[in-house]
C-alpha atoms as a PDB file:
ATOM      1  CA  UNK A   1     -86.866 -45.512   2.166  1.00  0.00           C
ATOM      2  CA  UNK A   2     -86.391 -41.904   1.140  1.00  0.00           C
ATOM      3  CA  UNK A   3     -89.477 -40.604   3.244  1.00  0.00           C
ATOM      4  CA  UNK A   4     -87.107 -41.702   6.688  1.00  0.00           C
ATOM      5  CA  UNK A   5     -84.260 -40.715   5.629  1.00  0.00           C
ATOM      6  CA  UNK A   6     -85.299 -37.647   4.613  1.00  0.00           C
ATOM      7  CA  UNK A   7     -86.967 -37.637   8.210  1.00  0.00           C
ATOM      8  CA  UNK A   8     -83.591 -39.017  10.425  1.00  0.00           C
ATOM      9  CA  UNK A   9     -81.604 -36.653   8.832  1.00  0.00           C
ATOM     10  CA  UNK A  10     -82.678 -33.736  10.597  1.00  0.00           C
ATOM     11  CA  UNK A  11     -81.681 -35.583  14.048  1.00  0.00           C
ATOM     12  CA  UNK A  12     -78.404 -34.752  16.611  1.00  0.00           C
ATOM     13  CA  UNK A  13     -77.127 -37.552  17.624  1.00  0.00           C
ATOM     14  CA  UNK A  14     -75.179 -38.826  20.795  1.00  0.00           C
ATOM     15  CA  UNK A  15     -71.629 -39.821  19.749  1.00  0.00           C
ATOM     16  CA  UNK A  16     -70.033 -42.693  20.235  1.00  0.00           C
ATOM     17  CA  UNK A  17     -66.455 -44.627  20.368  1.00  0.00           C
ATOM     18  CA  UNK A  18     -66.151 -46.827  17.444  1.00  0.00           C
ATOM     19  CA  UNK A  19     -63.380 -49.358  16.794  1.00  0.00           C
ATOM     20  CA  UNK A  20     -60.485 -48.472  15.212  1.00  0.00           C
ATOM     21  CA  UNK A  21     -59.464 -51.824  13.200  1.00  0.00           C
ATOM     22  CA  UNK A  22     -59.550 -51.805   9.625  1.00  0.00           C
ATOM     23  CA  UNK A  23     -62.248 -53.722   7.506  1.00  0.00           C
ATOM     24  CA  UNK A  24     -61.594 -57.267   6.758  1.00  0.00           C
ATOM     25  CA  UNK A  25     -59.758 -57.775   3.355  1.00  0.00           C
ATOM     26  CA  UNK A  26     -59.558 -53.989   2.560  1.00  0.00           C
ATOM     27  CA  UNK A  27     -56.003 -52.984   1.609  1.00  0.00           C
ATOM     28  CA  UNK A  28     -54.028 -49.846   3.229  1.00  0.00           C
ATOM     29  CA  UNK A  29     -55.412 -46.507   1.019  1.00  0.00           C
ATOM     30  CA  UNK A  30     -52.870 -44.527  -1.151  1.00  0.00           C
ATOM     31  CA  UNK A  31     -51.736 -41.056  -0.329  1.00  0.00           C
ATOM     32  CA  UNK A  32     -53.477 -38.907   1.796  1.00  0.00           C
ATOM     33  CA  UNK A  33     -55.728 -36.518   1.598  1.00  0.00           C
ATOM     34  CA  UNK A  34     -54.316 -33.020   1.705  1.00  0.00           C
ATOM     35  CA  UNK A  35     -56.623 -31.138   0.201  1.00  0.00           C
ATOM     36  CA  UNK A  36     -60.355 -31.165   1.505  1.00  0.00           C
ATOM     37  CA  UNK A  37     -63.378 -29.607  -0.605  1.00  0.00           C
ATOM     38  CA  UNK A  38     -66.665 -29.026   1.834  1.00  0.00           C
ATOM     39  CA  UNK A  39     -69.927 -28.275   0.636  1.00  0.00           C
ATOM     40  CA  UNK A  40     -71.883 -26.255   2.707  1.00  0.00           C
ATOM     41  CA  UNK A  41     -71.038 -23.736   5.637  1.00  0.00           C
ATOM     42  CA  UNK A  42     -73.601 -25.089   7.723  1.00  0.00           C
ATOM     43  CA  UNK A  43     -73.108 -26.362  11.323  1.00  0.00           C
ATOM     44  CA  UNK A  44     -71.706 -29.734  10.029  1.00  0.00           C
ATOM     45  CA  UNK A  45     -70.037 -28.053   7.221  1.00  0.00           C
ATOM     46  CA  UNK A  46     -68.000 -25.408   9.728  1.00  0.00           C
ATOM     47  CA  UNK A  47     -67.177 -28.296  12.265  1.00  0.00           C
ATOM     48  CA  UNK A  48     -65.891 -30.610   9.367  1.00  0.00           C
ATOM     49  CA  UNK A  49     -63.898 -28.422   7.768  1.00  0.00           C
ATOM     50  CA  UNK A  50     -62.734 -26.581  11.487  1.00  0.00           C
ATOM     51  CA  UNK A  51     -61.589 -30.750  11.721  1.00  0.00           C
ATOM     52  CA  UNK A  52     -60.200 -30.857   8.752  1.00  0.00           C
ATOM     53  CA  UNK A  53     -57.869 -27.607   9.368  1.00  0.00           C
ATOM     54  CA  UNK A  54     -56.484 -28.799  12.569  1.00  0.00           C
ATOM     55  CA  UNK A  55     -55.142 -31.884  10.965  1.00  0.00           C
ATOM     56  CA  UNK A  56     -53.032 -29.898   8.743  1.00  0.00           C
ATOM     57  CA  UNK A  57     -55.074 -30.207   6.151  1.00  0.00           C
ATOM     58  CA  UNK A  58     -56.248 -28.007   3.182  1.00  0.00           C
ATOM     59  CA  UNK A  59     -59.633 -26.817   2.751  1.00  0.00           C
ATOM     60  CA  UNK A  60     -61.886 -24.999   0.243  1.00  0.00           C
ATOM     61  CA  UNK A  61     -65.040 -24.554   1.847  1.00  0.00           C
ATOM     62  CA  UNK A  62     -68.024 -23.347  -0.922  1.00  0.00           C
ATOM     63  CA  UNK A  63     -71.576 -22.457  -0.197  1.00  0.00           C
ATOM     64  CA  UNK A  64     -73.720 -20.082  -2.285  1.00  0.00           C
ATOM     65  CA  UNK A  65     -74.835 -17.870   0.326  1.00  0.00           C
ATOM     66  CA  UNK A  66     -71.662 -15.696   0.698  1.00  0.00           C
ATOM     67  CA  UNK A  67     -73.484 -14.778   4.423  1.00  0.00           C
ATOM     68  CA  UNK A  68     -73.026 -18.367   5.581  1.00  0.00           C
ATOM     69  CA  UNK A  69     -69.622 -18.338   4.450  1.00  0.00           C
ATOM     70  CA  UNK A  70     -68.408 -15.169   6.642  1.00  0.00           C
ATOM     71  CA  UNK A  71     -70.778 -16.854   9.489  1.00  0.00           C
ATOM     72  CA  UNK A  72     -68.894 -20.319   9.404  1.00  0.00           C
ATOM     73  CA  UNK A  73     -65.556 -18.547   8.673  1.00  0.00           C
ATOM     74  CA  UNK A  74     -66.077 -16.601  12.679  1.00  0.00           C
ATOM     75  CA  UNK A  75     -67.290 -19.781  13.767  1.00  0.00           C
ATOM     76  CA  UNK A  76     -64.662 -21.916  12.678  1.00  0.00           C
ATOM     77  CA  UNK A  77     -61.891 -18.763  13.939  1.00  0.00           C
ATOM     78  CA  UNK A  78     -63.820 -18.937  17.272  1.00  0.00           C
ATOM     79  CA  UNK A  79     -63.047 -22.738  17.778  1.00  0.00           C
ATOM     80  CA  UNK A  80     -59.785 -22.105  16.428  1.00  0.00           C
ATOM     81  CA  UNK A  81     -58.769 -19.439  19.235  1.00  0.00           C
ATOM     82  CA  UNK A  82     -60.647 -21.053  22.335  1.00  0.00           C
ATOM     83  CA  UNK A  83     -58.321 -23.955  21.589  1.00  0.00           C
ATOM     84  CA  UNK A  84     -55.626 -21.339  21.977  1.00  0.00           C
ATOM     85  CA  UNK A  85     -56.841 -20.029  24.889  1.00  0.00           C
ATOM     86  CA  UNK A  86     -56.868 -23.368  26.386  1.00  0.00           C
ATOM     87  CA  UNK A  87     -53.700 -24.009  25.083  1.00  0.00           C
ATOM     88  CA  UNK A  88     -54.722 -27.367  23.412  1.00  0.00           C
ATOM     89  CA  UNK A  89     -53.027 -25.601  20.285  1.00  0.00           C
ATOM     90  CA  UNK A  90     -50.470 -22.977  19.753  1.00  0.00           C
ATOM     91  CA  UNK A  91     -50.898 -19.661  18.113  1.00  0.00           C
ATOM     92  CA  UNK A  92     -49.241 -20.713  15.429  1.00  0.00           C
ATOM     93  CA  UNK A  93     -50.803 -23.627  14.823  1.00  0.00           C
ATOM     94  CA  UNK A  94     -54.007 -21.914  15.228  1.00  0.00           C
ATOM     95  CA  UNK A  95     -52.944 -18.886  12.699  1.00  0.00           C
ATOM     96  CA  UNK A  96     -51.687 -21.693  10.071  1.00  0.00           C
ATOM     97  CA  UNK A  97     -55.374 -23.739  10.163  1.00  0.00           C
ATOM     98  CA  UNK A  98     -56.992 -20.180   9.318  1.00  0.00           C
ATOM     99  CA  UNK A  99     -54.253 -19.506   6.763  1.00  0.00           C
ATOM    100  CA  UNK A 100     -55.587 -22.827   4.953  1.00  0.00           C
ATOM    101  CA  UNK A 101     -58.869 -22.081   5.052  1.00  0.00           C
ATOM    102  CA  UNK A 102     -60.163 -20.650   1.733  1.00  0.00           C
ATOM    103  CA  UNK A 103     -64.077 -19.988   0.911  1.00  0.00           C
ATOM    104  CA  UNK A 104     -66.120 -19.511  -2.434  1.00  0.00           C
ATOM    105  CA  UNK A 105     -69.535 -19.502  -3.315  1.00  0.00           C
ATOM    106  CA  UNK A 106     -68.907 -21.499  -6.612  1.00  0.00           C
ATOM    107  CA  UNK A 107     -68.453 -24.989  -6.570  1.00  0.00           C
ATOM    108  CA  UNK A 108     -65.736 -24.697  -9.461  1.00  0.00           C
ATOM    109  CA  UNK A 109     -63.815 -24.120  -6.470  1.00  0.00           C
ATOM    110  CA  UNK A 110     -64.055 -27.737  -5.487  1.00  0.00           C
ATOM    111  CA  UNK A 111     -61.719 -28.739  -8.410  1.00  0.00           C
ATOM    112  CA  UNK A 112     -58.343 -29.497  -7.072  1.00  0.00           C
ATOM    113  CA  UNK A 113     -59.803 -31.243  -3.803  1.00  0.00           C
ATOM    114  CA  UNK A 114     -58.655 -34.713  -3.298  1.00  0.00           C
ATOM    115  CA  UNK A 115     -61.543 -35.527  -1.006  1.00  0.00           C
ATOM    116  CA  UNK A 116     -65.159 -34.071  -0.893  1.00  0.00           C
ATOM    117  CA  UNK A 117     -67.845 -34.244   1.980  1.00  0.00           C
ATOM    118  CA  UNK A 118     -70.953 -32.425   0.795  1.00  0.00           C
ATOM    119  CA  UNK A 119     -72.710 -31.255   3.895  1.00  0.00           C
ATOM    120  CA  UNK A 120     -76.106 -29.661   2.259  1.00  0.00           C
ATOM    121  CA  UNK A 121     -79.579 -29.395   3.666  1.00  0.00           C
ATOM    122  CA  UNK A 122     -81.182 -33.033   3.307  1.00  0.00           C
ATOM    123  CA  UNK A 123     -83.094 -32.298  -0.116  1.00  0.00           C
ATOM    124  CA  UNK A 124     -82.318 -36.182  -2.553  1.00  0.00           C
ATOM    125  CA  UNK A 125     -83.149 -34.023  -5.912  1.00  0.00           C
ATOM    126  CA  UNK A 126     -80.655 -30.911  -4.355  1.00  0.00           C
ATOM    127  CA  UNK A 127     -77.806 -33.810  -3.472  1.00  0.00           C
ATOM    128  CA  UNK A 128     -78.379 -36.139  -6.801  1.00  0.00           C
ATOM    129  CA  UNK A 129     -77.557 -32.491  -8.372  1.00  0.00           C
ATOM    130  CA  UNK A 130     -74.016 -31.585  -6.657  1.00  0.00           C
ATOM    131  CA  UNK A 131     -73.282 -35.507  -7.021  1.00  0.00           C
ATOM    132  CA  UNK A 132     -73.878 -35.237 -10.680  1.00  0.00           C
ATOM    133  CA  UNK A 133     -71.640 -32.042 -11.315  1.00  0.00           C
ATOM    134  CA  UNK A 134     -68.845 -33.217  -8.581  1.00  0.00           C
ATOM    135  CA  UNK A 135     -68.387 -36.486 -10.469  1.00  0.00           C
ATOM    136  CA  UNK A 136     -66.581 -34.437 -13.906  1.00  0.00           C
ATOM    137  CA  UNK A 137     -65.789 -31.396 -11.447  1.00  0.00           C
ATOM    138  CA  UNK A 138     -63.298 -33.366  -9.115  1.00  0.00           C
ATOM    139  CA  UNK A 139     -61.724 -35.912 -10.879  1.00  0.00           C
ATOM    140  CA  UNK A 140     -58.599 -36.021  -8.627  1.00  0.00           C
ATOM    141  CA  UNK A 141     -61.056 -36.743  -5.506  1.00  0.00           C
ATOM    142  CA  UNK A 142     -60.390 -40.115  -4.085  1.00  0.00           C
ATOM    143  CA  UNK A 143     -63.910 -40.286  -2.843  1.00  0.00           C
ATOM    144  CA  UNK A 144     -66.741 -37.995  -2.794  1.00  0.00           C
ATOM    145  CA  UNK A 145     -68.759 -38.303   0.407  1.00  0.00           C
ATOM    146  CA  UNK A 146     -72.056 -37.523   1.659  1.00  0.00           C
ATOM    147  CA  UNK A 147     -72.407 -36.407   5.472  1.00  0.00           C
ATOM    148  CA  UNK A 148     -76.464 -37.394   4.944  1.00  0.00           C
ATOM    149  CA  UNK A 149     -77.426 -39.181   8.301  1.00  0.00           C
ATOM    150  CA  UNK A 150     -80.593 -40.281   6.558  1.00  0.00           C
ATOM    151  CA  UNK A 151     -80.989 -40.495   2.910  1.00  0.00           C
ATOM    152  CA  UNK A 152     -79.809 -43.465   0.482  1.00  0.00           C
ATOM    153  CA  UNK A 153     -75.927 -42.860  -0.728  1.00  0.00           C
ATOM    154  CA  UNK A 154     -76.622 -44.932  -3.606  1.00  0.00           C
ATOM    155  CA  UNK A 155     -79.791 -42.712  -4.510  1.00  0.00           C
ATOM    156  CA  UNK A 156     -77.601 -39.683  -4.134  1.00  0.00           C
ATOM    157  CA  UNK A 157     -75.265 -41.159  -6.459  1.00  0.00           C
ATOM    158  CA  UNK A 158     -78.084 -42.564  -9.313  1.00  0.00           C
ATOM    159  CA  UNK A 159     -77.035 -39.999 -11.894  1.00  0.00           C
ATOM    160  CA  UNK A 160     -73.578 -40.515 -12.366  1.00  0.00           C
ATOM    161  CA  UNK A 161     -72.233 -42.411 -15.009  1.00  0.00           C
ATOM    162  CA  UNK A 162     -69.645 -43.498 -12.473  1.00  0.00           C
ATOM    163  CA  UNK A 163     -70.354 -43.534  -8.471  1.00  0.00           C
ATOM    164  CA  UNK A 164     -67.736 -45.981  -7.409  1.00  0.00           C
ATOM    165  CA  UNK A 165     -65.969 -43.126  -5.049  1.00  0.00           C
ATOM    166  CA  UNK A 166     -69.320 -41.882  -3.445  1.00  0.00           C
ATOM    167  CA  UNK A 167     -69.286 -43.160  -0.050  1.00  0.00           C
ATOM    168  CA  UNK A 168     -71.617 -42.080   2.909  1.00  0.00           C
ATOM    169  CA  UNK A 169     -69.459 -39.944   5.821  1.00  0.00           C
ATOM    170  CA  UNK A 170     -71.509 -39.225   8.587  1.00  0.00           C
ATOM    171  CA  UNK A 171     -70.445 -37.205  11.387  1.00  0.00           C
ATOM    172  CA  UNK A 172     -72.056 -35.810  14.734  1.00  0.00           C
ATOM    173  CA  UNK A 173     -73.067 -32.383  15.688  1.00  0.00           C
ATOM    174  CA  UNK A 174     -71.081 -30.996  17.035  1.00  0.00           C
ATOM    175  CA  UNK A 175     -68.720 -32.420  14.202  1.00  0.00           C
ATOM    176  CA  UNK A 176     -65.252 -31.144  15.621  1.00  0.00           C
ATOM    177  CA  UNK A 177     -65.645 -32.236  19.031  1.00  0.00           C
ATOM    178  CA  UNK A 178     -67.555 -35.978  18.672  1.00  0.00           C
ATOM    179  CA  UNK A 179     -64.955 -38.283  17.938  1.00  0.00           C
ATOM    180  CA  UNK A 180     -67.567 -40.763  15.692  1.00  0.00           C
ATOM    181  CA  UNK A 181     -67.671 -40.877  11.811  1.00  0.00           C
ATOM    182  CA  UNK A 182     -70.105 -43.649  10.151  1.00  0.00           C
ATOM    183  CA  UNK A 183     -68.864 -44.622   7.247  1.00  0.00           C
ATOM    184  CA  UNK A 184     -71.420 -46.154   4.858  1.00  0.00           C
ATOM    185  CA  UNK A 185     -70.523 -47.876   1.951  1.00  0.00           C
ATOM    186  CA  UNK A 186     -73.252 -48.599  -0.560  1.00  0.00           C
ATOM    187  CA  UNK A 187     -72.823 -51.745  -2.968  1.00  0.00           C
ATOM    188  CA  UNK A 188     -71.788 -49.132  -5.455  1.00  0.00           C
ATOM    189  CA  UNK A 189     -68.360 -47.894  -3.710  1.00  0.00           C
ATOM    190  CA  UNK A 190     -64.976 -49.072  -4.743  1.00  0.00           C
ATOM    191  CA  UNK A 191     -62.489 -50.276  -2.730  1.00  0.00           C
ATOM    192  CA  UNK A 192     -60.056 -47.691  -3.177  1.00  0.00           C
ATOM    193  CA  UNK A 193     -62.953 -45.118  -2.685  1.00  0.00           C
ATOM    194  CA  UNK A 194     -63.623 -47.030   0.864  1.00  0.00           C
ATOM    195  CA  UNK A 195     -60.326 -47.331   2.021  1.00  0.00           C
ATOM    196  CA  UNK A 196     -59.368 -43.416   1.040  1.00  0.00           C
ATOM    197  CA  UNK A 197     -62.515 -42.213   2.953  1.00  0.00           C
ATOM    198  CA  UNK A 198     -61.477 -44.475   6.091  1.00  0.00           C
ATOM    199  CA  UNK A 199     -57.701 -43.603   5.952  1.00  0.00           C
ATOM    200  CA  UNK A 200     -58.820 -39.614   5.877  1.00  0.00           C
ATOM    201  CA  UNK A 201     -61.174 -39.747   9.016  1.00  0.00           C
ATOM    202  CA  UNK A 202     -58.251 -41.415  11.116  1.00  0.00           C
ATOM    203  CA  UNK A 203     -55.906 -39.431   9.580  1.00  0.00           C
ATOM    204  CA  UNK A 204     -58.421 -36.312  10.964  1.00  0.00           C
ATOM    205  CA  UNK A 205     -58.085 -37.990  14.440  1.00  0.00           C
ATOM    206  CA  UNK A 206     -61.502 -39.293  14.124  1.00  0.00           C
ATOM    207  CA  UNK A 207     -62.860 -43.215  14.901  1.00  0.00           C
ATOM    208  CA  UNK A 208     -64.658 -44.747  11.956  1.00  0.00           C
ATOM    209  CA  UNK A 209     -67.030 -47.556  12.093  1.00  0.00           C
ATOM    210  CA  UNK A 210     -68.182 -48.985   9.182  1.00  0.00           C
ATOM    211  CA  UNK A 211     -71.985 -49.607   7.968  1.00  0.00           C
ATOM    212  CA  UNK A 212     -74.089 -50.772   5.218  1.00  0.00           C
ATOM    213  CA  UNK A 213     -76.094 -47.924   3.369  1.00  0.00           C
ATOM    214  CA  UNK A 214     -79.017 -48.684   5.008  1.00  0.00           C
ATOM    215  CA  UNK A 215     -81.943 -47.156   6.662  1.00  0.00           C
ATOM    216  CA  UNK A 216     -81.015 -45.020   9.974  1.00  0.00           C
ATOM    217  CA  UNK A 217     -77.255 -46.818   9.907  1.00  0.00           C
ATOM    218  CA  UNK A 218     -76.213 -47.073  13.351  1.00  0.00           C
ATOM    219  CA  UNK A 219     -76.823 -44.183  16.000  1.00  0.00           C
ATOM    220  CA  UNK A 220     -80.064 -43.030  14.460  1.00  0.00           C
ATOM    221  CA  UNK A 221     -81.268 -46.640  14.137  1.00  0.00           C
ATOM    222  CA  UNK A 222     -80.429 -47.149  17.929  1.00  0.00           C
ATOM    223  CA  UNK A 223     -81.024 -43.394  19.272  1.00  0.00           C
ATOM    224  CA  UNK A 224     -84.679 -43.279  18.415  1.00  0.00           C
ATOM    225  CA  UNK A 225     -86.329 -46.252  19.688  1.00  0.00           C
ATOM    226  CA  UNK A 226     -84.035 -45.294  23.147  1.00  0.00           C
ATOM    227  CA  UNK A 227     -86.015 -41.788  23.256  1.00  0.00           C
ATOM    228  CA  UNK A 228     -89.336 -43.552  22.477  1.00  0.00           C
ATOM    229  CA  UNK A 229     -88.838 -45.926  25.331  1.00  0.00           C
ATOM    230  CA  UNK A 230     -87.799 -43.126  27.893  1.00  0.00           C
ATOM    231  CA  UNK A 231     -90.881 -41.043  26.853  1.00  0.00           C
ATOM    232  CA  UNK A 232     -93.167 -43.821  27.557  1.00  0.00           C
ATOM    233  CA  UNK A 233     -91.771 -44.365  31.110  1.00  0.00           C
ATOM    234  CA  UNK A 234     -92.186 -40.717  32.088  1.00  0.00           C
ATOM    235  CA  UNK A 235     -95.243 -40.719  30.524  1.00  0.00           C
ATOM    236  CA  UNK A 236     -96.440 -44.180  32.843  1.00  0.00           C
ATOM    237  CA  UNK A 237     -94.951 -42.357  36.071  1.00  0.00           C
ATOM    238  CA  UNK A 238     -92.352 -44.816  36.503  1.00  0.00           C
ATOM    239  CA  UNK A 239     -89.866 -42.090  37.717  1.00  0.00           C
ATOM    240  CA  UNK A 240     -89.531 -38.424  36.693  1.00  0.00           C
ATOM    241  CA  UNK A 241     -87.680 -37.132  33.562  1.00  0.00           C
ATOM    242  CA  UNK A 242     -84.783 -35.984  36.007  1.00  0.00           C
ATOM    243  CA  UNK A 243     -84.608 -39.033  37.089  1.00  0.00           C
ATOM    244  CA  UNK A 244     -84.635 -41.143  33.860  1.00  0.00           C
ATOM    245  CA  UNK A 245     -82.642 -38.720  32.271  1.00  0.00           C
ATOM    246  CA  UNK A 246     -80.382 -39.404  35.666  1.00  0.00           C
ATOM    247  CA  UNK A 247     -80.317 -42.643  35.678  1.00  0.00           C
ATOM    248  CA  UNK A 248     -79.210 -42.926  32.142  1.00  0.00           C
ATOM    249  CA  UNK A 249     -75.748 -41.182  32.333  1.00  0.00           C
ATOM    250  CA  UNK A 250     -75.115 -42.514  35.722  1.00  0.00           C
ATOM    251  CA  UNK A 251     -75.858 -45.624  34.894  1.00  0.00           C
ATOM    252  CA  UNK A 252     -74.767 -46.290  31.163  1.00  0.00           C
ATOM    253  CA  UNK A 253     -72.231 -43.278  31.070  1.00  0.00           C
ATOM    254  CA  UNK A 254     -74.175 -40.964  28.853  1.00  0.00           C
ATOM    255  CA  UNK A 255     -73.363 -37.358  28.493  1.00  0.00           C
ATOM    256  CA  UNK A 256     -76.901 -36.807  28.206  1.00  0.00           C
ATOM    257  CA  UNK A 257     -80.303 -38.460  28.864  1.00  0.00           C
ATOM    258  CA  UNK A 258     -82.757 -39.575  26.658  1.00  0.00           C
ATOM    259  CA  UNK A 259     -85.408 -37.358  27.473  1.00  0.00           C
ATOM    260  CA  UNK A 260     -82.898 -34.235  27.522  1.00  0.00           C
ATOM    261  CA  UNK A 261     -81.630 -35.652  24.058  1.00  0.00           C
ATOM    262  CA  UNK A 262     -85.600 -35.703  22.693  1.00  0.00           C
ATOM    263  CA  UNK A 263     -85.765 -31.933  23.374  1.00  0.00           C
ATOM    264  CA  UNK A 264     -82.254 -31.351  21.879  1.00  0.00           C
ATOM    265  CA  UNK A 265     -83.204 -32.845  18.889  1.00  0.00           C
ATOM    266  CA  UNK A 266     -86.877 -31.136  18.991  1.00  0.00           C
ATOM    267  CA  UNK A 267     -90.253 -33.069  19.977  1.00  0.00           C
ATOM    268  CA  UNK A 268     -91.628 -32.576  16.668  1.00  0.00           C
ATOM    269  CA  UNK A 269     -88.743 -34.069  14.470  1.00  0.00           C
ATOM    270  CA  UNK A 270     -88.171 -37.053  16.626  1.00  0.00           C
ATOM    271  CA  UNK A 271     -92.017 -37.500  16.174  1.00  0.00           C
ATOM    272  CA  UNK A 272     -91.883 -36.951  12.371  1.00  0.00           C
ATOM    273  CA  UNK A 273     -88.439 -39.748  12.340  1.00  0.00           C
ATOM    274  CA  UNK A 274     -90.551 -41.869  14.476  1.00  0.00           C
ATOM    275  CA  UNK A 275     -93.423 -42.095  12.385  1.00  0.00           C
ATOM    276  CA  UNK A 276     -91.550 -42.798   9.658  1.00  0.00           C
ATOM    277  CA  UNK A 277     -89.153 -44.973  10.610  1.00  0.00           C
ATOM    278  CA  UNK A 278     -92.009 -47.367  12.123  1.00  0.00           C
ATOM    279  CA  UNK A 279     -93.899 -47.295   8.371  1.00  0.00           C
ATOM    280  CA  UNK A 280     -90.368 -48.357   7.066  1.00  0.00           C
ATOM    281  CA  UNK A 281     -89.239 -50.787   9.639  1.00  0.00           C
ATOM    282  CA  UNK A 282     -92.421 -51.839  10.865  1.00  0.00           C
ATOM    283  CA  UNK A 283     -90.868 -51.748  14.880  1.00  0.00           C
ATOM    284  CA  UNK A 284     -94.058 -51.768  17.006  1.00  0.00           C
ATOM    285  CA  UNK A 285     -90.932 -49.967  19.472  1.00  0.00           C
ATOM    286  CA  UNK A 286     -91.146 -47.132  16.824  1.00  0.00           C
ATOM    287  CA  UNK A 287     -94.917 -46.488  17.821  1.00  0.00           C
ATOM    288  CA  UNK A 288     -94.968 -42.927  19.010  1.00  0.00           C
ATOM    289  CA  UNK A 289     -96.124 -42.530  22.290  1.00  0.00           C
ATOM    290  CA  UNK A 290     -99.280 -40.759  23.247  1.00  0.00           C
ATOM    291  CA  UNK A 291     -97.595 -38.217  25.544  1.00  0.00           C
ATOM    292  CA  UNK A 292     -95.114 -37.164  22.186  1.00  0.00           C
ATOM    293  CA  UNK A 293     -98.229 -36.175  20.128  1.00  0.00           C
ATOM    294  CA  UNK A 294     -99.869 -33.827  22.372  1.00  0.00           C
ATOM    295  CA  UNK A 295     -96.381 -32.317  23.794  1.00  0.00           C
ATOM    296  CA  UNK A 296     -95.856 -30.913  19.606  1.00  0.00           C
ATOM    297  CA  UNK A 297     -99.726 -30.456  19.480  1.00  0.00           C
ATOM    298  CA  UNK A 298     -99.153 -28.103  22.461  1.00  0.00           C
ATOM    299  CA  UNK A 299     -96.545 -26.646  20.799  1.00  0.00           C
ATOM    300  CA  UNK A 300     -93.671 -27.203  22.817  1.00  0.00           C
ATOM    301  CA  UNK A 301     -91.140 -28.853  20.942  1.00  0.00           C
ATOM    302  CA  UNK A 302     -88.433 -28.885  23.477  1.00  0.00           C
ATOM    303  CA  UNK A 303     -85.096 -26.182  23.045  1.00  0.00           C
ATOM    304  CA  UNK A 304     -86.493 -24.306  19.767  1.00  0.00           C
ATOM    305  CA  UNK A 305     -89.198 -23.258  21.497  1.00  0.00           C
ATOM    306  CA  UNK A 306     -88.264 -23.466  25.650  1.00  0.00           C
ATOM    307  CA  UNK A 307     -90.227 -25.835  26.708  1.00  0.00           C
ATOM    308  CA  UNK A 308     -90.503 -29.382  26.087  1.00  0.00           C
ATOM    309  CA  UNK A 309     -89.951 -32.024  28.209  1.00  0.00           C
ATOM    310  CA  UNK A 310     -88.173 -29.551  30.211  1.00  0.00           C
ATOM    311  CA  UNK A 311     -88.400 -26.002  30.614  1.00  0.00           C
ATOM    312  CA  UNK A 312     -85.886 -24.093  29.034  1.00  0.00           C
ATOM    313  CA  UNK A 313     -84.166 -20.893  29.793  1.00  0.00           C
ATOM    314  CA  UNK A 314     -81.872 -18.314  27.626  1.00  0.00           C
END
């Protein structure tokens, strides 16, 4: 399973409402979290920890390229102030989330955190690595969470002596705005590790659903095989990619088509997930269709490289 995982993880997914109950015979979590650790200054790092900050929360956000770390820093200010501007938040409230934000390039920095999403590039060998230092690093964390969309939680926890409060936390780019967080819980998680992971996403104003550590979990799982089957109608000249792509969020309230999605995500990764997926799975629906191949042969992979399905400007 690591070869599609490794694969899914590089997709952007559509987000979604998810219920807010809590799981069935899972008891209310302890304290919450006030002090946040993030691992990486990435997109999905910035927007977590940009979350994080306008919940009132702490946060120590560490990457090792002190570049990235100014870069998400004026990324997370500039969500910060055009909620100002809008006047979703007030000045102050904008000045105090910046106040609590505090960066370092060592992960030593991660030690007082009482929660810790690690939001890294999807490398197992890099992950089983942070997991293995976080576990005697944090030892006031109530869980330790991966943001992985793709890769095994369980495999990213296989060297510690102890990975009962690794759970999987899985949000969607663009992390601060998508209200979605998949919570995956592998056989190995506690449930105190479970419950503090759930209790900190609502707490963050965010919906959790929750999901076995599996293959894809839930979006991915249902996202690709969507795009697949909108390629191959285009493709067959059932009705244009406008029109598809139309049809889709007038008809089943998407924000965005499939097809529009597929070059979002880039032609070449949803053909790499694809291929994978369907030598994991073993869905004839994951088949990539002929019309996918020679778009990446051509070279036009959709966004990245302004043109794809669609042509793309600026």
């Amino acid at each position: 399973m690591p070869e599609v995982r490794r694969a899914v993880g590089r997709i952007a997914c559509i987000g979604a409402h998810g219920s807010r109950e809590r799981r069935d015979g899972m008891s209310d979590g302890n304290a919450q979290v006030k002090r946040l650790g993030v691992l990486g200054g990435g997109t999905m790092g910035s927007g977590i920890a940009q979350t994080a900050l306008l919940a009132g929360l702490e946060v120590s956000l560490v990457d090792v390229d002190a570049g990235q770390l100014e870069r998400a820093r004026g990324v997370i200010q500039g969500g910060v102030e055009r909620l100002v501007s809008r006047e979703r938040i007030s000045a102050e409230q904008g000045d105090a989330a910046m106040a609590a934000l505090s960066t370092a390039t060592d992960l030593e920095a991660l030690a007082g955190s009482e929660g810790v999403i690690e939001a890294v590039s999807e490398n197992i060998e890099l992950k089983q690595g942070i997991f293995e230092r976080l576990e005697t690093l944090c030892v006031d964390a109530k869980f330790i969470a991966s943001n992985t969309s793709s890769l095994s939680i369980q495999e990213i926890a296989q060297r510690m002596t102890d990975p009962s409060r690794v759970v999987g936390l899985h949000y969607f780019n663009p992390a601060q705005v998508l209200p979605l967080v998949e919570v995956v819980v592998p056989l190995t998680a506690s449930d105190d590790a479970v419950d503090a992971a759930w209790d900190f996403v609502e707490a963050t104003g965010k919906t959790p659903v929750r999901v076995k550590d599996t293959p894809a979990f839930i979006v991915n799982r249902l996202l690709v095989p969507f795009c697949l089957s909108a390629l191959r109608l285009w493709e067959s000249g059932v009705a244009t990619a406008e029109d598809i792509d139309r049809a889709c969020q007038l008809g089943l309230g998407h924000s965005m088509g499939p097809l529009a999605t597929a070059d979002l995500v880039g032609l070449d990764v949803l053909l790499d997930v694809a291929e994978s997926m369907q030598r994991e799975i073993g869905d004839p629906n994951l088949t990539p269709p002929t019309i996918l191949r020679r778009l990446v042969s051509a070279g036009r992979l959709g966004r990245k490289t302004g043109r794809g399905i669609y042509e793309h400007s600026g």
